[in-house]
C-alpha atoms as a PDB file:
ATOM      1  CA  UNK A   1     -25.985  44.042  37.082  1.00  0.00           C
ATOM      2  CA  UNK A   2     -26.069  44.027  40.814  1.00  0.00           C
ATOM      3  CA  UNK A   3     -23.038  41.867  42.880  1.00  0.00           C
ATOM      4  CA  UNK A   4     -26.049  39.476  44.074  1.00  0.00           C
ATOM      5  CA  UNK A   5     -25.869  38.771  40.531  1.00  0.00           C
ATOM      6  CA  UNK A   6     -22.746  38.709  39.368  1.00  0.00           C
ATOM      7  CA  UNK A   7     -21.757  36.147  41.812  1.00  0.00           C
ATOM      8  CA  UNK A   8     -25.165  33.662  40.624  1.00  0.00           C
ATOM      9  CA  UNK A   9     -23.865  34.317  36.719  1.00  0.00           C
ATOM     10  CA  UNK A  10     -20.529  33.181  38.545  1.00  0.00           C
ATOM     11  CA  UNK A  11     -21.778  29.990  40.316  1.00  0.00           C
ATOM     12  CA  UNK A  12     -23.509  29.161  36.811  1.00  0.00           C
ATOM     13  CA  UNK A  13     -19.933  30.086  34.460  1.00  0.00           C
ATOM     14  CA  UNK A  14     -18.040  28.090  36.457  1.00  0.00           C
ATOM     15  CA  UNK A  15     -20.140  24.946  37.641  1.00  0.00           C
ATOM     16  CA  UNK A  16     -19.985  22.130  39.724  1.00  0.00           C
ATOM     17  CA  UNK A  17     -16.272  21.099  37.984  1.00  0.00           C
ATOM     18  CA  UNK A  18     -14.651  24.235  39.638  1.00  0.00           C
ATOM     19  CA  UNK A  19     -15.246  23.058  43.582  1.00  0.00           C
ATOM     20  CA  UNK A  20     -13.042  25.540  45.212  1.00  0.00           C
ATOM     21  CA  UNK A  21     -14.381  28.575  43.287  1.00  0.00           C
ATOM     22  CA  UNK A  22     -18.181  27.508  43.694  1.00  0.00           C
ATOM     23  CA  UNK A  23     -17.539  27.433  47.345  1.00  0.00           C
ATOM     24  CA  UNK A  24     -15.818  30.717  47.750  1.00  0.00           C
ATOM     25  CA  UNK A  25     -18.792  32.333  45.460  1.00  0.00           C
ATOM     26  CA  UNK A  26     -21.333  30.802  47.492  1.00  0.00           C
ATOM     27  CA  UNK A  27     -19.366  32.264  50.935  1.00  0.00           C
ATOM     28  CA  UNK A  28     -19.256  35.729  48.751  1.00  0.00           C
ATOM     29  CA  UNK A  29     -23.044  35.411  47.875  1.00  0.00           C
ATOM     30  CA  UNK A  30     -23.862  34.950  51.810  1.00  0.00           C
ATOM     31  CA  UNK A  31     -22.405  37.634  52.555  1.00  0.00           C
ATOM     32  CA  UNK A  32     -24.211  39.731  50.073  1.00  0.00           C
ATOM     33  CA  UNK A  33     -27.239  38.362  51.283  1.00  0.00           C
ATOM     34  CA  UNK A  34     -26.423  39.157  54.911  1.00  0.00           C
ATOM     35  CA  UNK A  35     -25.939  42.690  53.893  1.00  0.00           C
ATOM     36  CA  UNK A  36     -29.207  42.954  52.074  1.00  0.00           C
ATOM     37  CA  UNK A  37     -31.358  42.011  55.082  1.00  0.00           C
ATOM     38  CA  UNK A  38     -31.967  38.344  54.332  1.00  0.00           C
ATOM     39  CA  UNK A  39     -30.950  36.403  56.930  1.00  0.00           C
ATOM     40  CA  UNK A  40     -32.481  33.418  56.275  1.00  0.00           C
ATOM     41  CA  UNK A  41     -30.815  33.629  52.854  1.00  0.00           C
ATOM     42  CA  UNK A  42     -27.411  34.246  53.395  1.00  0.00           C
ATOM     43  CA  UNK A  43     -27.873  31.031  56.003  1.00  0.00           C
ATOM     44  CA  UNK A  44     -28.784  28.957  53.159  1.00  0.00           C
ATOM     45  CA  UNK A  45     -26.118  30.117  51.210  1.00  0.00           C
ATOM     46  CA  UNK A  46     -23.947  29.303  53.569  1.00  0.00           C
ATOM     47  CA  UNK A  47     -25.467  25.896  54.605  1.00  0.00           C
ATOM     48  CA  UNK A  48     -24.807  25.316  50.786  1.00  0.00           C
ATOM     49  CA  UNK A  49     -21.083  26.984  51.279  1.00  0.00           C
ATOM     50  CA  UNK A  50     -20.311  24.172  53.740  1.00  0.00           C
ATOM     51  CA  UNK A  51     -20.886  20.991  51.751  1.00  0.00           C
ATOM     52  CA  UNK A  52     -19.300  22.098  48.933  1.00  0.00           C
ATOM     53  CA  UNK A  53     -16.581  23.318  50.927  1.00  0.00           C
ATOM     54  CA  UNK A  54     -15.546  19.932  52.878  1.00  0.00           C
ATOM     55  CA  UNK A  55     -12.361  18.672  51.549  1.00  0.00           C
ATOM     56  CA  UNK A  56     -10.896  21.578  50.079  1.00  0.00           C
ATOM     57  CA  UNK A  57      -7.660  22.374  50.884  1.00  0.00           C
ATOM     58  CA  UNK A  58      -7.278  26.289  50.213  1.00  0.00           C
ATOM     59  CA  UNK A  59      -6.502  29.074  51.964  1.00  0.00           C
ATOM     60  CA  UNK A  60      -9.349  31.540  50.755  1.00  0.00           C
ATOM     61  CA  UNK A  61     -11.938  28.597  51.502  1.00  0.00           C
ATOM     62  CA  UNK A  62     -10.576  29.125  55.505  1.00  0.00           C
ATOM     63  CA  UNK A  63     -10.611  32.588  55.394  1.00  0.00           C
ATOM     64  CA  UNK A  64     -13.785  32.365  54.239  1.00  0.00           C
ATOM     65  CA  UNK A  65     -15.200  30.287  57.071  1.00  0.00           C
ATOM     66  CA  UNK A  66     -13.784  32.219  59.487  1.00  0.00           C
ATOM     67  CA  UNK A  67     -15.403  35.045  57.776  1.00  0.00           C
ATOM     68  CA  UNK A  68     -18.334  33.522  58.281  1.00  0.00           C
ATOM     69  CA  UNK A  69     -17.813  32.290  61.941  1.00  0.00           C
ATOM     70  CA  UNK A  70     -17.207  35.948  62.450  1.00  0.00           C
ATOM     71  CA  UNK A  71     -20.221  37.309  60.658  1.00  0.00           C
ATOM     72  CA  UNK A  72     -22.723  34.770  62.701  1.00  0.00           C
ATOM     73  CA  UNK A  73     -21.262  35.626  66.208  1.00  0.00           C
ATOM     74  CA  UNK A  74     -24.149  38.330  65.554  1.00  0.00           C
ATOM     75  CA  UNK A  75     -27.024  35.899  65.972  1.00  0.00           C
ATOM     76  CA  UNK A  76     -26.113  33.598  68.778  1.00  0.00           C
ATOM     77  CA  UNK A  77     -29.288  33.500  69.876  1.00  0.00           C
ATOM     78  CA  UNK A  78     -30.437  31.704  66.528  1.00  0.00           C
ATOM     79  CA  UNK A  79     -29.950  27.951  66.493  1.00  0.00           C
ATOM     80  CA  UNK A  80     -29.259  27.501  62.814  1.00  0.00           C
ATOM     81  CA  UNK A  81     -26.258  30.298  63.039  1.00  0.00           C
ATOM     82  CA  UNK A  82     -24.660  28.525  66.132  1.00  0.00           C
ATOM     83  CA  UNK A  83     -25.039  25.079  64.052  1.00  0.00           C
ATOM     84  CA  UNK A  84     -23.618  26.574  61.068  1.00  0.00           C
ATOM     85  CA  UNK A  85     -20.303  28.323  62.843  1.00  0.00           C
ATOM     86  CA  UNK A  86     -19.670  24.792  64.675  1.00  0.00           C
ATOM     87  CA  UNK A  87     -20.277  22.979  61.472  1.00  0.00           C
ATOM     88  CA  UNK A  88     -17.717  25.156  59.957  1.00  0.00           C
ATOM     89  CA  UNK A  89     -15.264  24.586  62.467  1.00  0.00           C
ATOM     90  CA  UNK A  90     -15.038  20.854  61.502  1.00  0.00           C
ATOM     91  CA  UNK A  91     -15.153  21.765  58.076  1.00  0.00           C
ATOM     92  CA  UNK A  92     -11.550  19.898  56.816  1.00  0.00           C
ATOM     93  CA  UNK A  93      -9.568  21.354  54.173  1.00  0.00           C
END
């Protein structure tokens, strides 16, 4: 089983009534997808990342946005990466 995978069977195990760890899965599973090639993807993912991430108070959920930030600096040029690293620095936790 491939870590693209794993981390889907680990969005469905744990569910909507696990907030924190959906989010952090979903910032995992962009990043996978960023690796892979698929841009458009791993933006989705992370689109996805964001709302369930507002709110959460944790200090993997920030690391992972600022991994993220980090990761999009890349594509600057693309208007849905800029919106998503400003969105996620309003994201409150």
């Amino acid at each position: 089983m491939g870590g693209s995978a794993i981390l889907h069977l680990a969005l469905d195990i744990h569910g909507l009534d696990r907030r924190r760890t959906r989010a952090i899965v979903l910032a995992d599973l962009g990043g996978v997808r960023l690796r892979q090639g698929d841009v458009d993807g791993a933006m989705a993912t992370w689109r996805d990342f964001l709302d369930c991430a507002d709110g959460i108070r944790s200090v993997k959920v920030q690391a992972a946005l600022q991994d993220m930030r980090v990761r999009l600096r890349r594509y600057n040029g693309v208007p849905e990466a800029q919106e998503l690293r400003e969105r996620a620095a309003r994201v409150t936790g």
